[in-house]
Protein backbone atom coordinates (compact mmCIF):
# COMPACT_ATOMS: atom_id res chain seq x y z
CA UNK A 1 72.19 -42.48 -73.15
CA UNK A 2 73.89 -39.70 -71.46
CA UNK A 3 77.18 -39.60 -73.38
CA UNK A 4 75.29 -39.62 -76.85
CA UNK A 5 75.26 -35.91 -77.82
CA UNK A 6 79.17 -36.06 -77.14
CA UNK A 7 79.33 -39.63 -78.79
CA UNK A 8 77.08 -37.72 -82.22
CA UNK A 9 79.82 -34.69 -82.15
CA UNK A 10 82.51 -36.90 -82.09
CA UNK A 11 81.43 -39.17 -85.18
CA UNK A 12 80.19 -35.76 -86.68
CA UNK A 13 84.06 -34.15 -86.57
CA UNK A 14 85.36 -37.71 -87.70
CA UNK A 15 82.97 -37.71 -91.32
CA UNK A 16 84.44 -33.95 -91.31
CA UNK A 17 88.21 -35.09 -90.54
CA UNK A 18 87.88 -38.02 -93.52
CA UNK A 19 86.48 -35.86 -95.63
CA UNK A 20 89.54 -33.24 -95.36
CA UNK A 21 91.80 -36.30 -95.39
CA UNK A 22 89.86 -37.61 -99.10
CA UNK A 23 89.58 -33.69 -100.29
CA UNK A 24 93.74 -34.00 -99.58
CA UNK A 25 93.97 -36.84 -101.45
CA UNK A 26 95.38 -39.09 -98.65
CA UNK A 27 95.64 -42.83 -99.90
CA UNK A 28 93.98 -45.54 -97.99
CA UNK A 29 96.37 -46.81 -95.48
CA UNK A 30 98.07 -43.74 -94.82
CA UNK A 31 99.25 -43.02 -91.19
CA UNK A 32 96.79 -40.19 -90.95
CA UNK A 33 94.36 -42.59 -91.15
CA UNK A 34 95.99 -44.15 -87.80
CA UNK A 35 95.98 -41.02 -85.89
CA UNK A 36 92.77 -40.10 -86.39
CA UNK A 37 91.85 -43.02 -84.90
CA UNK A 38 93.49 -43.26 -81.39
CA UNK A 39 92.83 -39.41 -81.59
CA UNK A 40 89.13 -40.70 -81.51
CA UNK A 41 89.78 -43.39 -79.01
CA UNK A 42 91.41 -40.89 -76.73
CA UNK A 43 88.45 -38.37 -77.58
CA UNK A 44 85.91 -41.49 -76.26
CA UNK A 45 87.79 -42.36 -73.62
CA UNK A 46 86.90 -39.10 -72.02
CA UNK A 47 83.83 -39.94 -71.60
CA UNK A 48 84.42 -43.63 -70.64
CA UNK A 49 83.72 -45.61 -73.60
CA UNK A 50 86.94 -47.64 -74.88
CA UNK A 51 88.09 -48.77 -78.26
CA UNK A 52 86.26 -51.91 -78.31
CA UNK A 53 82.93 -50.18 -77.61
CA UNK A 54 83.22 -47.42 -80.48
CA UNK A 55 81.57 -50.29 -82.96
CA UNK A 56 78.65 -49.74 -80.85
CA UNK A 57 78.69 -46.65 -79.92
CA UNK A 58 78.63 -45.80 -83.45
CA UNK A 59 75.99 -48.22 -84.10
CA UNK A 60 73.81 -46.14 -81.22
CA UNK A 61 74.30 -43.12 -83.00
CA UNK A 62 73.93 -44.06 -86.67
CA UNK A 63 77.29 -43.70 -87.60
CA UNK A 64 78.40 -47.11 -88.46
CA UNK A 65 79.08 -45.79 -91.84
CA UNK A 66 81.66 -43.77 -90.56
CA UNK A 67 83.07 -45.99 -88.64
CA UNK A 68 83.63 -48.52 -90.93
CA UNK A 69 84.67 -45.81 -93.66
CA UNK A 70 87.98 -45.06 -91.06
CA UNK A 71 88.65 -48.53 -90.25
CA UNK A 72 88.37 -49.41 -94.24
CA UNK A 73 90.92 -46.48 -95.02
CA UNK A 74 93.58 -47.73 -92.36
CA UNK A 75 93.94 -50.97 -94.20
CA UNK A 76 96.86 -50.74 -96.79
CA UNK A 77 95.77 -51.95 -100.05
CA UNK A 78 97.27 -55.28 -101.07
CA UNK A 79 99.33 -55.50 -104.27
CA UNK A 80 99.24 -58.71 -106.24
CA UNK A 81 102.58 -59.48 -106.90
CA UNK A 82 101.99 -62.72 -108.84
């Protein structure tokens, strides 16, 4: 895969970017959570892989962790109001 050193520094500044974000003490569901995202979409899209294909291109690159760590921190929590 041509793109996969890019694809690697790109998942490697996004563990850096949620780590600053949980050092910060940013809750999960926060808007920053949000940016960083299309901020990575737009990042991948430069080298012609879309939002639906990040899954896998993380997958390719061993960073499904990561992945799934920023989409699980863009979910608001629910609050039980019962």
């Amino acid at each position: 895969m041509e793109t996969q050193r890019p694809v690697v520094e790109y998942f490697k500044s996004l563990e850096l970017a949620l780590n600053e974000q949980k050092e910060k003490g940013t809750p999960k569901g926060d808007p920053a959570y949000s940016r960083i995202y299309t901020q990575l979409a737009r990042d991948f899209a430069q080298i012609g892989i879309t939002r639906d294909e990040l899954p896998e291109a993380a997958k390719v690159c061993g960073h499904v962790s990561t992945f799934e760590r920023l989409q699980h921190l863009m979910k608001k929590p629910v609050v039980d109001r019962g």
